[in-house]
C-alpha atoms as a PDB file:
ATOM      1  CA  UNK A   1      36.961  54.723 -75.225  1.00  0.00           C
ATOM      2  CA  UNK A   2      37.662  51.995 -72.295  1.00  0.00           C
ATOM      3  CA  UNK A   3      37.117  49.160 -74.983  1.00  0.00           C
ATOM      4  CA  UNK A   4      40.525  50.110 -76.689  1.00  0.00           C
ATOM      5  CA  UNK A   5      42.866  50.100 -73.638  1.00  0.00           C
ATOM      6  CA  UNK A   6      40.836  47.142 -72.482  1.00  0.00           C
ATOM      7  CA  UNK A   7      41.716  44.787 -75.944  1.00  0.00           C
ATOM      8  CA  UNK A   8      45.560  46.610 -75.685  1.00  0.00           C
ATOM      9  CA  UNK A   9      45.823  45.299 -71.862  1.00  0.00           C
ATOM     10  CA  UNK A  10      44.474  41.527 -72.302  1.00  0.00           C
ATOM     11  CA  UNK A  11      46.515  41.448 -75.615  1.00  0.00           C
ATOM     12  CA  UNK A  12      49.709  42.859 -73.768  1.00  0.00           C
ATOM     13  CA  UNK A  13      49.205  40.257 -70.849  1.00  0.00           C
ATOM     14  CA  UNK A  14      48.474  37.350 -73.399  1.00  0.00           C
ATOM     15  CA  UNK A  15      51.958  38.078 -74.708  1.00  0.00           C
ATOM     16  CA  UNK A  16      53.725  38.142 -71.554  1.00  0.00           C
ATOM     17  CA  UNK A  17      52.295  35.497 -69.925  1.00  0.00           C
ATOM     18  CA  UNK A  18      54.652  33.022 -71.678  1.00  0.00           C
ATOM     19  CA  UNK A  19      57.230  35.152 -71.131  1.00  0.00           C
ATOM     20  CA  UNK A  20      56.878  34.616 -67.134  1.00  0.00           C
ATOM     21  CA  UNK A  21      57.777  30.723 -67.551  1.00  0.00           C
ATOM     22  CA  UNK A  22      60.455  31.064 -70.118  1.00  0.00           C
ATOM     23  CA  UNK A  23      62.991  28.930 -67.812  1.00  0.00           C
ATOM     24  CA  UNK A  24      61.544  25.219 -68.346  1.00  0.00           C
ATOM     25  CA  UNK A  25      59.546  23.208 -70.948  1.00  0.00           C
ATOM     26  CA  UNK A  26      56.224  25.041 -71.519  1.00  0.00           C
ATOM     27  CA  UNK A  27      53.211  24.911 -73.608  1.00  0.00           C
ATOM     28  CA  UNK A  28      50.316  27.133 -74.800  1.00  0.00           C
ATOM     29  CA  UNK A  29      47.991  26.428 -77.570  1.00  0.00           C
ATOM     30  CA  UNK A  30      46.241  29.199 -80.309  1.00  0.00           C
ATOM     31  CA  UNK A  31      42.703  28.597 -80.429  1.00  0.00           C
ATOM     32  CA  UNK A  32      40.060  29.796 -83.311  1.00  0.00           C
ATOM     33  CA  UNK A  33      36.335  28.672 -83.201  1.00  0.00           C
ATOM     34  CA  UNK A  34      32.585  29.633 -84.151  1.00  0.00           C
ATOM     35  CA  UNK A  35      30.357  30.105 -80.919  1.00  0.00           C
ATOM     36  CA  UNK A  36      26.748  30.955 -81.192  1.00  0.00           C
ATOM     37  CA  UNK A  37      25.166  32.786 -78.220  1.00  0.00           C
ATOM     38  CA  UNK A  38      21.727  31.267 -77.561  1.00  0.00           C
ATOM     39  CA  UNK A  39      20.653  33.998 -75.341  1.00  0.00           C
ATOM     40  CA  UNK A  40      20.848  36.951 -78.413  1.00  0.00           C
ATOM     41  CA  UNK A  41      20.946  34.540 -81.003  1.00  0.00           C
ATOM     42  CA  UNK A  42      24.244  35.906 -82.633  1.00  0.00           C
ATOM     43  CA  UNK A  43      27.000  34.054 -84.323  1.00  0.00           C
ATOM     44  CA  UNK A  44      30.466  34.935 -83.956  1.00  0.00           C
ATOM     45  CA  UNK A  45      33.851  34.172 -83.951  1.00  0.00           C
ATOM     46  CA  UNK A  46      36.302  33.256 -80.988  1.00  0.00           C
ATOM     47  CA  UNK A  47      39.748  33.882 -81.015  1.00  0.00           C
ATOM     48  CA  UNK A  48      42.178  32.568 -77.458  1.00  0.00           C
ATOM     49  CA  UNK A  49      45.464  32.217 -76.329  1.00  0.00           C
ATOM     50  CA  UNK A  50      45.813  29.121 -73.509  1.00  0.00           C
ATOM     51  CA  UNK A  51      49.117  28.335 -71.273  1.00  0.00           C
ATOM     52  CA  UNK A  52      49.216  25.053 -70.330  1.00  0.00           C
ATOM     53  CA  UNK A  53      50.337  24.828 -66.539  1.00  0.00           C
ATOM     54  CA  UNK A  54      50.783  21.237 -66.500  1.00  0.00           C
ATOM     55  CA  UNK A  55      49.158  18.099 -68.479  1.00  0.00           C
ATOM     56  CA  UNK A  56      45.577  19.262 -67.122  1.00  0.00           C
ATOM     57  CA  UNK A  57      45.403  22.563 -66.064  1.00  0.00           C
ATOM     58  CA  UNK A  58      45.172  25.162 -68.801  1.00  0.00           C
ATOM     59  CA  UNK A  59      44.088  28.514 -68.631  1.00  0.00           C
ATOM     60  CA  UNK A  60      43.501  31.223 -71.301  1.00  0.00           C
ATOM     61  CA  UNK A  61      42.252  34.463 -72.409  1.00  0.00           C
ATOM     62  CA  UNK A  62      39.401  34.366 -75.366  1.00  0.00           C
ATOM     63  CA  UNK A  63      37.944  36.933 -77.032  1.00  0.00           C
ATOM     64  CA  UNK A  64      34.108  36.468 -78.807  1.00  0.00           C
ATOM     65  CA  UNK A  65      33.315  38.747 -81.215  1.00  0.00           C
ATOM     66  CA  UNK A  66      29.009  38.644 -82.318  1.00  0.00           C
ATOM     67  CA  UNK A  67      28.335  39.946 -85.671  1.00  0.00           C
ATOM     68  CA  UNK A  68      26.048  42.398 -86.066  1.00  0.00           C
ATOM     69  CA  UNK A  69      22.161  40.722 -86.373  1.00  0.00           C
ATOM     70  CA  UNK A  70      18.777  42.240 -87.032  1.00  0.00           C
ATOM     71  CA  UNK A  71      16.432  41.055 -84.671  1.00  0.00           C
ATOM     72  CA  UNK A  72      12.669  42.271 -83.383  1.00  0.00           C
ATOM     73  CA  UNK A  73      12.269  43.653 -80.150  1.00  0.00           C
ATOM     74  CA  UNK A  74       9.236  45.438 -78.244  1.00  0.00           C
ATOM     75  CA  UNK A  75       7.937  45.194 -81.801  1.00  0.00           C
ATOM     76  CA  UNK A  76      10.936  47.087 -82.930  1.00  0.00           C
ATOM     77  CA  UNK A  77      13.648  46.092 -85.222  1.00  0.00           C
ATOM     78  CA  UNK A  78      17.129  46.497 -83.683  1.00  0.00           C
ATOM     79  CA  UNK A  79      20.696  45.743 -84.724  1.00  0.00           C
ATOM     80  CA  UNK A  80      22.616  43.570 -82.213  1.00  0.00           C
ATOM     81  CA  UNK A  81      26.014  42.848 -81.964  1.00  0.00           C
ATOM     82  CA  UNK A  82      28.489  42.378 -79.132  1.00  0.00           C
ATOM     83  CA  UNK A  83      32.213  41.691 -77.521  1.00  0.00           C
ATOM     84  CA  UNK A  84      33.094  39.164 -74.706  1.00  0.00           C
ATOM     85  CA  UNK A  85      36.215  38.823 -72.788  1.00  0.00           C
ATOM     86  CA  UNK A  86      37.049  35.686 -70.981  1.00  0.00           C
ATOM     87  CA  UNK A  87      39.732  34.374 -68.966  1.00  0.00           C
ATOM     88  CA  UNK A  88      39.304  30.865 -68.237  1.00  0.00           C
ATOM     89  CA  UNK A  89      40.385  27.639 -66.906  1.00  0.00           C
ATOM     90  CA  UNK A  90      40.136  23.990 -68.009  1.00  0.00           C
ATOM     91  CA  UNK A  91      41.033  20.972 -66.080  1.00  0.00           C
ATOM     92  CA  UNK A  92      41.395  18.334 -68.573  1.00  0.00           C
ATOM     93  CA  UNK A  93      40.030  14.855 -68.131  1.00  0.00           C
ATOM     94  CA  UNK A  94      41.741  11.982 -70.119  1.00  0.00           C
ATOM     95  CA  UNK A  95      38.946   9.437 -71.547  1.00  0.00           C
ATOM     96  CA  UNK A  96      41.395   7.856 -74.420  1.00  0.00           C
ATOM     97  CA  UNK A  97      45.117   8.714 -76.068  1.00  0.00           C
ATOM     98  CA  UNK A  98      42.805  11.354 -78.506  1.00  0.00           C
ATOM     99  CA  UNK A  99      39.539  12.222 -76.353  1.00  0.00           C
ATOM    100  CA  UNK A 100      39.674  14.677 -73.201  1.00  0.00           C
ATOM    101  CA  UNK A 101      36.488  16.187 -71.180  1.00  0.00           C
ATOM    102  CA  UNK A 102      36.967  19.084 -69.625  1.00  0.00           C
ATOM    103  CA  UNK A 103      34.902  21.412 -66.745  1.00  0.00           C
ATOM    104  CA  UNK A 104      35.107  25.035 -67.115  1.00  0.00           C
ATOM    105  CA  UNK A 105      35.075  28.221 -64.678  1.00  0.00           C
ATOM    106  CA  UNK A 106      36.075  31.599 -65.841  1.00  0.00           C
ATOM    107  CA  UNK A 107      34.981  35.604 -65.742  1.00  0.00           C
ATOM    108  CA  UNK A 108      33.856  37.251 -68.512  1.00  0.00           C
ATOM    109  CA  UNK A 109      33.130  40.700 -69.630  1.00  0.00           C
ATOM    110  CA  UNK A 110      30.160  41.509 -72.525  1.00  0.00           C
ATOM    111  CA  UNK A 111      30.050  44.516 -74.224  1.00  0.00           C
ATOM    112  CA  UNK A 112      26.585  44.511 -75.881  1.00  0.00           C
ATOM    113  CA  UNK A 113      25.372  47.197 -78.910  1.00  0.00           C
ATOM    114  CA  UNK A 114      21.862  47.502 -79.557  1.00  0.00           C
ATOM    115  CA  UNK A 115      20.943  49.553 -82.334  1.00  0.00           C
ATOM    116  CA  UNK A 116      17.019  50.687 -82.695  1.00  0.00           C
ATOM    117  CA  UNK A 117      17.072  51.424 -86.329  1.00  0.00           C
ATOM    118  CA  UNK A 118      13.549  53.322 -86.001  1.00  0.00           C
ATOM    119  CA  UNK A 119      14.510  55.719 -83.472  1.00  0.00           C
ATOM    120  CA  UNK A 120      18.380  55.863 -84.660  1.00  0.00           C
ATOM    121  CA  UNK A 121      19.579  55.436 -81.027  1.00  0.00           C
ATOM    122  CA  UNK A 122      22.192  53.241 -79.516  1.00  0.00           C
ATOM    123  CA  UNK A 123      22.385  51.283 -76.373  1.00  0.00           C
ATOM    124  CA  UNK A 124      24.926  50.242 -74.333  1.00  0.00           C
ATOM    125  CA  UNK A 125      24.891  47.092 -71.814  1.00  0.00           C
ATOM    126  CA  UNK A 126      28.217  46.354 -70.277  1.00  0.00           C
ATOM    127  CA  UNK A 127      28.247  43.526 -67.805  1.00  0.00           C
ATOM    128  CA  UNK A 128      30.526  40.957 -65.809  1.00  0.00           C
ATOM    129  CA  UNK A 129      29.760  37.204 -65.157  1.00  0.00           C
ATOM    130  CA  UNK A 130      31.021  34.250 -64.021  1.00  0.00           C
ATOM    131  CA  UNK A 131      31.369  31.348 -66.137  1.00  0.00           C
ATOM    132  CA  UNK A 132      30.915  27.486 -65.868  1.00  0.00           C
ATOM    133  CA  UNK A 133      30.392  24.783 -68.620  1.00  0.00           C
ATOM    134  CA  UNK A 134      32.289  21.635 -70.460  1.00  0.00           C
ATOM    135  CA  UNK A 135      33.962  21.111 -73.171  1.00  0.00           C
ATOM    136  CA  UNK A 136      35.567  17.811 -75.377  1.00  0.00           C
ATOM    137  CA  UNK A 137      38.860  18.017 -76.845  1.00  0.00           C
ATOM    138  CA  UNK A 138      40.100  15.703 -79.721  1.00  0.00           C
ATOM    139  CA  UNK A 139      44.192  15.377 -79.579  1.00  0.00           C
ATOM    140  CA  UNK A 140      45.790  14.688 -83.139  1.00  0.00           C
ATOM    141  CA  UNK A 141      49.147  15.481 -82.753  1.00  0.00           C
ATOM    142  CA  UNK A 142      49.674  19.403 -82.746  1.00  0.00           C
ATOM    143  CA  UNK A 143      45.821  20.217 -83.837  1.00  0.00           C
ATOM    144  CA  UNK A 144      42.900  19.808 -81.883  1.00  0.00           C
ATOM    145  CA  UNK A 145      39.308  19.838 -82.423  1.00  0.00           C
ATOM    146  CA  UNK A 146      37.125  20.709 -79.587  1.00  0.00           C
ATOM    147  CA  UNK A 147      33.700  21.926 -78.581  1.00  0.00           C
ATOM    148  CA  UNK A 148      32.740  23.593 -75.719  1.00  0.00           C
ATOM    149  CA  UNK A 149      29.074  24.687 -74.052  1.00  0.00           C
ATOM    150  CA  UNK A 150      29.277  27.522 -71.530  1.00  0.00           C
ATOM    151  CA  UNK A 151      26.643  29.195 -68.899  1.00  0.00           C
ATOM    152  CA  UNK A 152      27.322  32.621 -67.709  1.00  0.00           C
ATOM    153  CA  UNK A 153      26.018  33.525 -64.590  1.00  0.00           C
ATOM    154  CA  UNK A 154      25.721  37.419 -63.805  1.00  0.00           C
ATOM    155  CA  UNK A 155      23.465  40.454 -65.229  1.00  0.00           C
ATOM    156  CA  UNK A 156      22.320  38.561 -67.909  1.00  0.00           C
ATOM    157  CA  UNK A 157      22.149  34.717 -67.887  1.00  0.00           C
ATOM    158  CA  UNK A 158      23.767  33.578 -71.355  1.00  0.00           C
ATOM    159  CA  UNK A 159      24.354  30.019 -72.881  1.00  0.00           C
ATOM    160  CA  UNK A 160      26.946  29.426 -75.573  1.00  0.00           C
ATOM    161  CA  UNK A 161      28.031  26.786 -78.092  1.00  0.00           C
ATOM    162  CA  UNK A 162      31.559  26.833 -79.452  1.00  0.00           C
ATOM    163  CA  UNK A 163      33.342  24.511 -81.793  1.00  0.00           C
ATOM    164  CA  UNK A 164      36.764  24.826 -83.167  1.00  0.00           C
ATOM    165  CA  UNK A 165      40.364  24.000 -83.672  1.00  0.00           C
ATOM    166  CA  UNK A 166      43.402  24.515 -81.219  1.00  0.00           C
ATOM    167  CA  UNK A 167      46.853  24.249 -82.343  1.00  0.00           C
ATOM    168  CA  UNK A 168      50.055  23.645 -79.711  1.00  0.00           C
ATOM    169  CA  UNK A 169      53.579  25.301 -79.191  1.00  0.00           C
ATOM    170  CA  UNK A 170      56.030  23.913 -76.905  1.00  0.00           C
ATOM    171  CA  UNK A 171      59.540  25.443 -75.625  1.00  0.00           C
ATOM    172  CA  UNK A 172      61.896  26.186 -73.609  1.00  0.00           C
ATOM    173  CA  UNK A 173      64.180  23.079 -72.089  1.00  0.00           C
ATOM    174  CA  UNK A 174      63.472  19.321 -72.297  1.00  0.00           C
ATOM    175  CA  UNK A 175      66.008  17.226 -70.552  1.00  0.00           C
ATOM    176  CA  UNK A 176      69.742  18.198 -71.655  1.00  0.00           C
ATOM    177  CA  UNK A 177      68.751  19.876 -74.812  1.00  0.00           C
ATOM    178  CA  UNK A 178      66.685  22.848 -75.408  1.00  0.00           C
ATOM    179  CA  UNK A 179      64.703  22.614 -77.557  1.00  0.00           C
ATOM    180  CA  UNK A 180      61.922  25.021 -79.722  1.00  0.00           C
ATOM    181  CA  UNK A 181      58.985  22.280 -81.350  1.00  0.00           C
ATOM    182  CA  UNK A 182      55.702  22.329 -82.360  1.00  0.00           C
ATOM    183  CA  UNK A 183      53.619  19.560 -80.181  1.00  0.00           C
END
């Protein structure tokens, strides 16, 4: 019963963190992408919220969510599915007007189900890492594509590949006028 106050905590501090900067010209961006995690070869879905401190520095919360997969193990077969929580940090690199590399460092926290069908018995791993990778992103005006490989360090050594779309929200003040735009 953690899970639950877990999600309502990082949801309640995604909302607020805007609301901490709400005095000058700000932006965060609303991110949605597939990720596959090479490790448990699941597919999933990634859902994030990044602030953007300054034209380089951006920081988020993301949420993975892995679909539940039947896979063999020990000559069993098992359903596997699982929930990650990540806050990380980008420091963008410009290559272009469009194109931007970025490294990546972060935490994360997995939440992984697996199910032995044959024995009808559920496991629980729970587990912290820390995370380090690079991504691309490519600016076109408010949307961006961008992919992203990650390596998580910790209990359980985990690769992932991401690829989605961001889209940006700027406001507060800008100059003399204030102003409330989409980027």
């Amino acid at each position: 019963m953690k899970q639950p106050k877990l999600l309502q905590g990082l949801f309640i501090a995604c909302l607020l963190l805007p609301a901490m900067f709400a005095a000058a010209q700000h932006t965060a961006s609303i991110d949605l992408a597939t990720v596959r995690n090479m490790h448990s070869q699941l597919n999933g879905f990634n859902v994030s919220a990044f602030y953007h401190f300054n034209e380089r520095l951006i920081g988020g919360i993301e949420m993975n969510r892995f679909l539940t997969s039947k896979h063999i193990k020990h000559e069993e077969a098992v359903e596997l599915s699982s929930w990650d929580f990540d806050l990380n940090f980008h420091y963008l690199l410009p290559l272009s007007k469009t194109v931007r590399l970025y490294p990546l460092t972060g935490i994360s926290h997995t939440s992984e189900k697996e199910y032995i069908i044959a024995l009808d018995e559920t496991v629980y791993q729970r587990f912290w890492s820390f995370n380090t990778g690079a991504g691309a992103v490519f600016q076109f005006g408010k949307w961006a594509p961008h992919i992203e490989y990650m390596f998580t360090w910790g209990k359980m050594n985990q690769q992932f590949l991401l690829a989605g779309i961001s889209y940006e929200l700027e406001w507060g003040e800008e100059g003399e006028r204030k102003k409330i735009r989409m980027v």
